[in-house]
PDB file of N, CA and C in Angstrom:
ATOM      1  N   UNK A   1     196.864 197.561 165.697  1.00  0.00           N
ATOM      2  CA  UNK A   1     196.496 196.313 165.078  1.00  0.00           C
ATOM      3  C   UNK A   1     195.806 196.636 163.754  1.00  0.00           C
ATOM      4  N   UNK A   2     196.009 196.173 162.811  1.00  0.00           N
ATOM      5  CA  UNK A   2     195.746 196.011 161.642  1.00  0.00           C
ATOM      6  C   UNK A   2     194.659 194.322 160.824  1.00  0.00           C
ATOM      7  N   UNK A   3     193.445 194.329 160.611  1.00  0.00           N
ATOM      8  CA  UNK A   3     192.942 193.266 160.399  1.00  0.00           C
ATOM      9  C   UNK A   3     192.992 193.501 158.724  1.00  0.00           C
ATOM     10  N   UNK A   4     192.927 192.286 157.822  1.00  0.00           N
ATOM     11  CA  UNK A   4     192.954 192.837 156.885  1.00  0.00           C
ATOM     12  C   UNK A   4     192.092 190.938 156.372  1.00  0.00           C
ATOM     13  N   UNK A   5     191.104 190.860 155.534  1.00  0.00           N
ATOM     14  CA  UNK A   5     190.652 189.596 155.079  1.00  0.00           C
ATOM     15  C   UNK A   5     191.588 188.545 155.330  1.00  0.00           C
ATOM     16  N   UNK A   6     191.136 187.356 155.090  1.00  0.00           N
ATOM     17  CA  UNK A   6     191.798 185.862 155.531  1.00  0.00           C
ATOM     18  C   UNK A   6     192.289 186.126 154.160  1.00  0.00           C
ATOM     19  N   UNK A   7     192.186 186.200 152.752  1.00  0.00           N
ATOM     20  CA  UNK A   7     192.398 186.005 151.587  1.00  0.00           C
ATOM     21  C   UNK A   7     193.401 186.760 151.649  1.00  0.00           C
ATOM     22  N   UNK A   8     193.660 187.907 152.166  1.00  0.00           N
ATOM     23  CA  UNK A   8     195.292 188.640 151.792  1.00  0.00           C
ATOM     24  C   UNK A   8     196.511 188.478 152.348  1.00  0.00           C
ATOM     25  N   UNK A   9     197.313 188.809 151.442  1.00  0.00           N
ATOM     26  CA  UNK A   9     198.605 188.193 152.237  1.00  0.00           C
ATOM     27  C   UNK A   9     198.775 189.055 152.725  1.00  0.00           C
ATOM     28  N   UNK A  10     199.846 189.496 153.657  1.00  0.00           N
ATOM     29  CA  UNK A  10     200.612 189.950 154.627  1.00  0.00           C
ATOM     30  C   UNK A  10     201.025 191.737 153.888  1.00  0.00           C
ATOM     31  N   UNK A  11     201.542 190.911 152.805  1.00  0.00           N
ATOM     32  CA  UNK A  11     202.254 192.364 152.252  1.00  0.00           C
ATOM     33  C   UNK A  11     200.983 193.203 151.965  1.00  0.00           C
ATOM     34  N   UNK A  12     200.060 193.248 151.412  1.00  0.00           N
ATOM     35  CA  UNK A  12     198.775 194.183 150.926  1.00  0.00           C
ATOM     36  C   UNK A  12     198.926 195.050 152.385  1.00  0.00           C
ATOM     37  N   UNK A  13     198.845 194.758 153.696  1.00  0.00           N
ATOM     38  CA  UNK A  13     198.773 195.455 154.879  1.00  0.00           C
ATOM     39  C   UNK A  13     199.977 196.639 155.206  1.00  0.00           C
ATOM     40  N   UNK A  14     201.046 195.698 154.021  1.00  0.00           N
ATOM     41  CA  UNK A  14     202.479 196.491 155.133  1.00  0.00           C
ATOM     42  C   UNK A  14     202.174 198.319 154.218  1.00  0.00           C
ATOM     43  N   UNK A  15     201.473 198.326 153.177  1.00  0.00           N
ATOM     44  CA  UNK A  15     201.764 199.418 152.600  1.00  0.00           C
ATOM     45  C   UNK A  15     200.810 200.510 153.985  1.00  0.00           C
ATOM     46  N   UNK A  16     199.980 199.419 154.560  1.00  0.00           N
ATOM     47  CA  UNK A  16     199.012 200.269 155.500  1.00  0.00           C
ATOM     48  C   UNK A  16     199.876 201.006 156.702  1.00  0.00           C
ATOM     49  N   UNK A  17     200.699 199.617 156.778  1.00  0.00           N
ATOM     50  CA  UNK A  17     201.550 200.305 158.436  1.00  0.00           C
ATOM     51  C   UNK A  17     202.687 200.584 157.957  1.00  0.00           C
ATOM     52  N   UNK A  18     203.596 200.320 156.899  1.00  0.00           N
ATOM     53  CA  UNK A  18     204.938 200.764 156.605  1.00  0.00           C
ATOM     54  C   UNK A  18     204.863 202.348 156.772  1.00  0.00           C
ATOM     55  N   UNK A  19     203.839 203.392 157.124  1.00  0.00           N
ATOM     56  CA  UNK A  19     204.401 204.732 157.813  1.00  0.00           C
ATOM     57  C   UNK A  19     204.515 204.864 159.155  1.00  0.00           C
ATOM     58  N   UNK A  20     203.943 203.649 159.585  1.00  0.00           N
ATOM     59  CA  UNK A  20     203.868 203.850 161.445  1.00  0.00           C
ATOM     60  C   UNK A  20     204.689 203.010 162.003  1.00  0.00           C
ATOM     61  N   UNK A  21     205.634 202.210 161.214  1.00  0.00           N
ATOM     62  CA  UNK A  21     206.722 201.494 161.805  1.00  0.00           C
ATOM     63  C   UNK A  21     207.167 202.321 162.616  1.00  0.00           C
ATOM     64  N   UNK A  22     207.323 201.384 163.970  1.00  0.00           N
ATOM     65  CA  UNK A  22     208.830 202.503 165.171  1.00  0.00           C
ATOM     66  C   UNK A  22     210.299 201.934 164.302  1.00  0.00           C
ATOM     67  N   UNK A  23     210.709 203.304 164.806  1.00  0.00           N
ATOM     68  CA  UNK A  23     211.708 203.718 164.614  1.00  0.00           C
ATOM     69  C   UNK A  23     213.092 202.511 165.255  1.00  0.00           C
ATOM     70  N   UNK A  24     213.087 201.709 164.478  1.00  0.00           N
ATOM     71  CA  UNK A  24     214.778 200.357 164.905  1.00  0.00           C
ATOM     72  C   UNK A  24     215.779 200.660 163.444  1.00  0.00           C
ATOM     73  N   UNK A  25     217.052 199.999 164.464  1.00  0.00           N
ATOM     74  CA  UNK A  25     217.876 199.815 163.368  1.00  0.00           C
ATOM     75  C   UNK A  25     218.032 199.336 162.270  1.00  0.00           C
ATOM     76  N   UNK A  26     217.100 197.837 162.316  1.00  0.00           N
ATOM     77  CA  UNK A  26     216.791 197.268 160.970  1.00  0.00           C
ATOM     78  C   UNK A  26     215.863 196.231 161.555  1.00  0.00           C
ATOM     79  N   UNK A  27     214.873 196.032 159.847  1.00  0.00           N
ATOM     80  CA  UNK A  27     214.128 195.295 160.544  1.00  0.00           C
ATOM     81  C   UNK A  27     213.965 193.809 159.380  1.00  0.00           C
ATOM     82  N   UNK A  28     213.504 192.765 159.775  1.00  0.00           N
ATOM     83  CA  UNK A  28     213.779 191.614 159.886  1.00  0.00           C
ATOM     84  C   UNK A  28     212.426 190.979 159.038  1.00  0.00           C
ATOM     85  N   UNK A  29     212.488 190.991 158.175  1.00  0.00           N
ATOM     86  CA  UNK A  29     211.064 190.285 157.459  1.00  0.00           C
ATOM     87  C   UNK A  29     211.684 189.061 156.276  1.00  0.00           C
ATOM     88  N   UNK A  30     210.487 188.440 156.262  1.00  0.00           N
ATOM     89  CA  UNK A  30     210.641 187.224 155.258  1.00  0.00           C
ATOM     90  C   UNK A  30     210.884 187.674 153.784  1.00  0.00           C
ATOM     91  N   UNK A  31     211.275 186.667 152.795  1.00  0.00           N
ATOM     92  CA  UNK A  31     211.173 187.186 151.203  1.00  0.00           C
ATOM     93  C   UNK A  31     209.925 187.850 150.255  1.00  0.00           C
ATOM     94  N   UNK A  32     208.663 187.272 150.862  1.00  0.00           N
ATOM     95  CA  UNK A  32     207.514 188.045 150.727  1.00  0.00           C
ATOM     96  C   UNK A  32     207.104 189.346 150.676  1.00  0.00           C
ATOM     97  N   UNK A  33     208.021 190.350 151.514  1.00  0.00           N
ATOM     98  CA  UNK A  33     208.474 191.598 151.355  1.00  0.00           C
ATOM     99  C   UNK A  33     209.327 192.217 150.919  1.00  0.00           C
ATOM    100  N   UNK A  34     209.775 191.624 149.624  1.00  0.00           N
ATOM    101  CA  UNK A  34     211.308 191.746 148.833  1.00  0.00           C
ATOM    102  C   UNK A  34     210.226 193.069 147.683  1.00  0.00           C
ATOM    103  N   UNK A  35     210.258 194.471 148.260  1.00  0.00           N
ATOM    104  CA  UNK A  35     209.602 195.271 147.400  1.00  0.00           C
ATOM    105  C   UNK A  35     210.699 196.040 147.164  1.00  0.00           C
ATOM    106  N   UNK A  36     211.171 196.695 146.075  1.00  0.00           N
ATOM    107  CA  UNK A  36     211.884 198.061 145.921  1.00  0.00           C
ATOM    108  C   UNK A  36     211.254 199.155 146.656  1.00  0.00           C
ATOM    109  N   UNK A  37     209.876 199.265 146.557  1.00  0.00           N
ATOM    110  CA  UNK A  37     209.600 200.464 147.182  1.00  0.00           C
ATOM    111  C   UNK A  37     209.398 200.702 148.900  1.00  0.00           C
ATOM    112  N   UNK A  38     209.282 199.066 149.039  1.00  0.00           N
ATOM    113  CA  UNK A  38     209.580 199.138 150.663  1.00  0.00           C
ATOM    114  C   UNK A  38     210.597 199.246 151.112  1.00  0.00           C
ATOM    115  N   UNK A  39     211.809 198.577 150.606  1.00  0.00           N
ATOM    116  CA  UNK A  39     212.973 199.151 151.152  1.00  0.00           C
ATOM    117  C   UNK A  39     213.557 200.265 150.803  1.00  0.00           C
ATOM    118  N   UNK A  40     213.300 201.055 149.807  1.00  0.00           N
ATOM    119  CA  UNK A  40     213.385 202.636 149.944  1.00  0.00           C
ATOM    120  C   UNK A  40     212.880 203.606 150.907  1.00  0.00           C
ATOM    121  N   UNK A  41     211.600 203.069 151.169  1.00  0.00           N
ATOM    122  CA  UNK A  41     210.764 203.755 152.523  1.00  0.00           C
ATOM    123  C   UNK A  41     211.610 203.124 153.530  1.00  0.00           C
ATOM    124  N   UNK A  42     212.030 201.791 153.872  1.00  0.00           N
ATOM    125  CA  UNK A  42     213.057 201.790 155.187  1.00  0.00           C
ATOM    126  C   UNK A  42     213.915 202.565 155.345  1.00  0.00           C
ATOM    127  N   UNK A  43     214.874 202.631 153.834  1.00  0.00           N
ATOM    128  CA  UNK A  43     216.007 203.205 153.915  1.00  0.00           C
ATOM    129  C   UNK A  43     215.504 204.852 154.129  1.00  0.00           C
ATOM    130  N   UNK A  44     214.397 205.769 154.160  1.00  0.00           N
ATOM    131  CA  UNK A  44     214.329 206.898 154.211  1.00  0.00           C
ATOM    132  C   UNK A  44     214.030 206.823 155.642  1.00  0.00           C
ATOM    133  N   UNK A  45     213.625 206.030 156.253  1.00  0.00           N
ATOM    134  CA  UNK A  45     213.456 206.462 157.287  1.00  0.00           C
ATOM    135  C   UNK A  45     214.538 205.968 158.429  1.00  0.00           C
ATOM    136  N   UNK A  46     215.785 205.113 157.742  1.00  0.00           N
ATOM    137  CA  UNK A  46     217.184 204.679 158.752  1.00  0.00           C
ATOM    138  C   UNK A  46     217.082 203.676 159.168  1.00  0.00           C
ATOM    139  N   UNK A  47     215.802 202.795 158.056  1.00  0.00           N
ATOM    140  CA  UNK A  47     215.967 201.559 159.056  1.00  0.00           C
ATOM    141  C   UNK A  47     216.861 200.599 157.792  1.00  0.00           C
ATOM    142  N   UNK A  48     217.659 199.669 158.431  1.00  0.00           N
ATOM    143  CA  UNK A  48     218.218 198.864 157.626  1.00  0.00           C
ATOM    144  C   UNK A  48     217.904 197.592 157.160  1.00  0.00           C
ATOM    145  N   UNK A  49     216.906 197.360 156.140  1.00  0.00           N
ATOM    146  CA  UNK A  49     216.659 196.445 155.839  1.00  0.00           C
ATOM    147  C   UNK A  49     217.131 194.996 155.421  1.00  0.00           C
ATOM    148  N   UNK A  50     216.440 194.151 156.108  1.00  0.00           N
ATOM    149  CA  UNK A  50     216.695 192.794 156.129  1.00  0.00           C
ATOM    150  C   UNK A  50     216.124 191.916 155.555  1.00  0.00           C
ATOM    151  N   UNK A  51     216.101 191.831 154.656  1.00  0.00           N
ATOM    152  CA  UNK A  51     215.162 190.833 153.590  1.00  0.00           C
ATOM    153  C   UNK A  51     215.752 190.058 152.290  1.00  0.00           C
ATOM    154  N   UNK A  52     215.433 189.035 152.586  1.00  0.00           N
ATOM    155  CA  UNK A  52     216.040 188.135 151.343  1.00  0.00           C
ATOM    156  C   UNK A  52     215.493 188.366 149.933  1.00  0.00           C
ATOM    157  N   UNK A  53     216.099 188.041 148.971  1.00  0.00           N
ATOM    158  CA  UNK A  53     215.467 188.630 147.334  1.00  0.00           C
ATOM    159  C   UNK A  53     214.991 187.526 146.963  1.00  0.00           C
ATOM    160  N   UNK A  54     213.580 187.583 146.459  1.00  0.00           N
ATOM    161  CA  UNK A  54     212.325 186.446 145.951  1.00  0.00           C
ATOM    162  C   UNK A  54     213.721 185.637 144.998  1.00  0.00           C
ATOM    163  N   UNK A  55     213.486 184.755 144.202  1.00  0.00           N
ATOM    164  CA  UNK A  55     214.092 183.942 143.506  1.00  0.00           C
ATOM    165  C   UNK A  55     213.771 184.710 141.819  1.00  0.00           C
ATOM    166  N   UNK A  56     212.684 185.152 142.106  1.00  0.00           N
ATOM    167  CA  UNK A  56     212.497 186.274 140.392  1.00  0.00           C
ATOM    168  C   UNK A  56     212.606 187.621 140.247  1.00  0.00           C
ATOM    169  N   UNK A  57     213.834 187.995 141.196  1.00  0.00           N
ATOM    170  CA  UNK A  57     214.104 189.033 141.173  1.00  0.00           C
ATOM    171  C   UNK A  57     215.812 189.005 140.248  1.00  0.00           C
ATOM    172  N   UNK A  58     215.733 189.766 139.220  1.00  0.00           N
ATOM    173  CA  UNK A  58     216.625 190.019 138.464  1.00  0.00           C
ATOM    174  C   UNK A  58     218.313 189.812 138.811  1.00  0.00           C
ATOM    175  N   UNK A  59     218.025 190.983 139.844  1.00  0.00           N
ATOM    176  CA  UNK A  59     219.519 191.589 140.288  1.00  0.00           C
ATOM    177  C   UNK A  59     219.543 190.869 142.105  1.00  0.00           C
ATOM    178  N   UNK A  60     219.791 190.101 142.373  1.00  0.00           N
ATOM    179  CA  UNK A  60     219.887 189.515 144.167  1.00  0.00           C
ATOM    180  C   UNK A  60     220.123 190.532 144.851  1.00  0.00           C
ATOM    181  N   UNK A  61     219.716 190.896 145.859  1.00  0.00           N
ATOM    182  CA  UNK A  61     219.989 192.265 146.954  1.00  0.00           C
ATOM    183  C   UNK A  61     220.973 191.148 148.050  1.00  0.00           C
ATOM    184  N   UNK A  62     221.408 191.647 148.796  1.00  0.00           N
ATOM    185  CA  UNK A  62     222.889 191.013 149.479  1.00  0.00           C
ATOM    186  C   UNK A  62     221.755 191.494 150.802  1.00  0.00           C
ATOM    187  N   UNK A  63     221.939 190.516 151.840  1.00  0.00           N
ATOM    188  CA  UNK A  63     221.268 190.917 153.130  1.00  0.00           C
ATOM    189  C   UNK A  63     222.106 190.470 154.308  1.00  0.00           C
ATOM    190  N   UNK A  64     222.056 190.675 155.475  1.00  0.00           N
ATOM    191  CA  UNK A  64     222.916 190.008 156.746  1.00  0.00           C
ATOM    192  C   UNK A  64     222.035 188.768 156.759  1.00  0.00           C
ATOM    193  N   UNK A  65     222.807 187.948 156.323  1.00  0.00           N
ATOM    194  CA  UNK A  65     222.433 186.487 156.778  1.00  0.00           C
ATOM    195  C   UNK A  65     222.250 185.948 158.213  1.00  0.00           C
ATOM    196  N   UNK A  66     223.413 186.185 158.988  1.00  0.00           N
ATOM    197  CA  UNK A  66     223.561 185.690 160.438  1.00  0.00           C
ATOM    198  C   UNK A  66     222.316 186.439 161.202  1.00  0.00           C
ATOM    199  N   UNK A  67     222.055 188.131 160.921  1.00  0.00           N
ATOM    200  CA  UNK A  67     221.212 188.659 161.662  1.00  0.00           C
ATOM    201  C   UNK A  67     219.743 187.539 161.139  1.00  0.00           C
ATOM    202  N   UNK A  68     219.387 187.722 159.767  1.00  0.00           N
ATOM    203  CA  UNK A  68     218.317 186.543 159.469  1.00  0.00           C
ATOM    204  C   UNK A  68     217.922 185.300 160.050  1.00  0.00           C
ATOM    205  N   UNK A  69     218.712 184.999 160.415  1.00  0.00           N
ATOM    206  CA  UNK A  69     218.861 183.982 161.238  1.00  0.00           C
ATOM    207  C   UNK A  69     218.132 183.869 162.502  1.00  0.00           C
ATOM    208  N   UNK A  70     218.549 185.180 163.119  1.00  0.00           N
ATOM    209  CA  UNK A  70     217.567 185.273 164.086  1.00  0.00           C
ATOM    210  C   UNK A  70     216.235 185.184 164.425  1.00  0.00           C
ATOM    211  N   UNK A  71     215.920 185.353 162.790  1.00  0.00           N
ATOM    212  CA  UNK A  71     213.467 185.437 162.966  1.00  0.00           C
ATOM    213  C   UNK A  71     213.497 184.019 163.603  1.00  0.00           C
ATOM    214  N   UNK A  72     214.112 183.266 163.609  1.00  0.00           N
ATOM    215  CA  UNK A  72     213.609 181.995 164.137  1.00  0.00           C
ATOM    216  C   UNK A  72     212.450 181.664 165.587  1.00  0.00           C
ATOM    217  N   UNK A  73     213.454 182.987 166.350  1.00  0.00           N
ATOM    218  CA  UNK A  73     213.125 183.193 167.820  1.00  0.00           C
ATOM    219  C   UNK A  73     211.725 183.645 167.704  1.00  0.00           C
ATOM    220  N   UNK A  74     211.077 184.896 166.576  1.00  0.00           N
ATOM    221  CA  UNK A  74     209.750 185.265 166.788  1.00  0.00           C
ATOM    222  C   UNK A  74     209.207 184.266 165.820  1.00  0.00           C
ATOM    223  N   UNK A  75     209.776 183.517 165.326  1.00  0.00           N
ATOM    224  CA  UNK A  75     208.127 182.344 164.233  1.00  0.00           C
ATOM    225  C   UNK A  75     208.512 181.263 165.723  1.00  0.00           C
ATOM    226  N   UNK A  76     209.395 180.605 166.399  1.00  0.00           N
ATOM    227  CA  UNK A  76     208.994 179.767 167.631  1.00  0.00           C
ATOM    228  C   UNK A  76     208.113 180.635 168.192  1.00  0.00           C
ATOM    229  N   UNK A  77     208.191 181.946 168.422  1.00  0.00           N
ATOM    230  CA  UNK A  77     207.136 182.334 170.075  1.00  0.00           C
ATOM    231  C   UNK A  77     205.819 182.355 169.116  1.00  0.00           C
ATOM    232  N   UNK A  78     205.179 182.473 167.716  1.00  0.00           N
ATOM    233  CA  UNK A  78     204.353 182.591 167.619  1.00  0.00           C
ATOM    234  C   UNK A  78     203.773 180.910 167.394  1.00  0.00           C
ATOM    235  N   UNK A  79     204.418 180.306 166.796  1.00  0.00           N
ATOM    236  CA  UNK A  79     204.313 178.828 167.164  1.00  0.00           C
ATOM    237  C   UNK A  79     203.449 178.228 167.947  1.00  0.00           C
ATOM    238  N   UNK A  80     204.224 178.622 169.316  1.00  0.00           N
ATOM    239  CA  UNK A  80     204.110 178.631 170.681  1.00  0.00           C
ATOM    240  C   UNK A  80     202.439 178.961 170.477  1.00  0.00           C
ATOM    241  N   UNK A  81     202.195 179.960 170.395  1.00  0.00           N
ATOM    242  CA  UNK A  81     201.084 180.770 170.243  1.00  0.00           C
ATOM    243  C   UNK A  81     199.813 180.212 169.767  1.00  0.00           C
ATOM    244  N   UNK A  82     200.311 179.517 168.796  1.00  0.00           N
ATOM    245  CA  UNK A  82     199.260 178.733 167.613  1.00  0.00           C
ATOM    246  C   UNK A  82     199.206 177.413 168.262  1.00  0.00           C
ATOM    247  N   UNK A  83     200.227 176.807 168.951  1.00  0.00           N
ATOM    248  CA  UNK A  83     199.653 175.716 169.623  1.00  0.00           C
ATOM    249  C   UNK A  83     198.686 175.535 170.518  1.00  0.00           C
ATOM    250  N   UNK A  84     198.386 176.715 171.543  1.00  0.00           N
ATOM    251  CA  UNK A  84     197.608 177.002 172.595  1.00  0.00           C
ATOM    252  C   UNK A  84     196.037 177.351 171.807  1.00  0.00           C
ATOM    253  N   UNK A  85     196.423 177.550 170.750  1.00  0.00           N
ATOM    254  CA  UNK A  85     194.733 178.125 170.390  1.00  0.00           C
ATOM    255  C   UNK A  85     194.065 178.990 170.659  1.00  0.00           C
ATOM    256  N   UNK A  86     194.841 179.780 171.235  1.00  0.00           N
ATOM    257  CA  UNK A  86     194.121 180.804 171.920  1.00  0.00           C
ATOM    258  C   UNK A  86     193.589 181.770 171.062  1.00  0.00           C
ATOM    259  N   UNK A  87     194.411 182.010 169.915  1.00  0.00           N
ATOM    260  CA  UNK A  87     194.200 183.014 169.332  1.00  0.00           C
ATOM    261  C   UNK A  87     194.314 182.040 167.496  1.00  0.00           C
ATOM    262  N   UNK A  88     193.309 182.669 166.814  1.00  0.00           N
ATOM    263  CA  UNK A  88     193.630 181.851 165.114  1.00  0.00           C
ATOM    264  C   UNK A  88     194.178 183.042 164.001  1.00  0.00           C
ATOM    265  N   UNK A  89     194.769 182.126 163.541  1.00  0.00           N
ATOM    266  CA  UNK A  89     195.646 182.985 162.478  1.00  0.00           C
ATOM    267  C   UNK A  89     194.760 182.776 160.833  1.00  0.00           C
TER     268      UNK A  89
END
């Protein structure tokens, strides 16, 4: 687990854990993580990145759409999650 201030976004963290990612075939993140240098570190380590290209990115990167499709299933279970209160985001 990784805590990082209420004020930061998401990505400031991934540079923390992007070396301790396990090892999958590809992995599945929002446009917020549209970095060159993160998906070079995926691609060195075999994972196949899945990420859509911000809207101010020059050149569009081409991604599996249909697989994208899929985050749906983990933003419902966390949903889920945030409705119960159990835990605050």
């Amino acid at each position: 687990m990784c805590l990082t201030p209420d004020n930061a976004t998401a990505f400031k963290g991934t540079a923390m854990l992007a070396p301790h990612l396990p090892q999958a075939p590809e992995l599945l993140v929002d446009k917020g993580y549209d970095a060159d240098w993160f998906r070079g570190h995926l691609k060195e380590r075999g994972i196949q990145p899945c990420i859509p290209s911000k809207r101010n990115r020059l050149k569009q990167i081409d991604y599996d759409k249909s697989l994208y499709r899929q985050r749906y299933k983990v933003e419902n279970m966390f949903g889920k999650l945030k409705d119960w209160r159990r835990i605050a985001t």
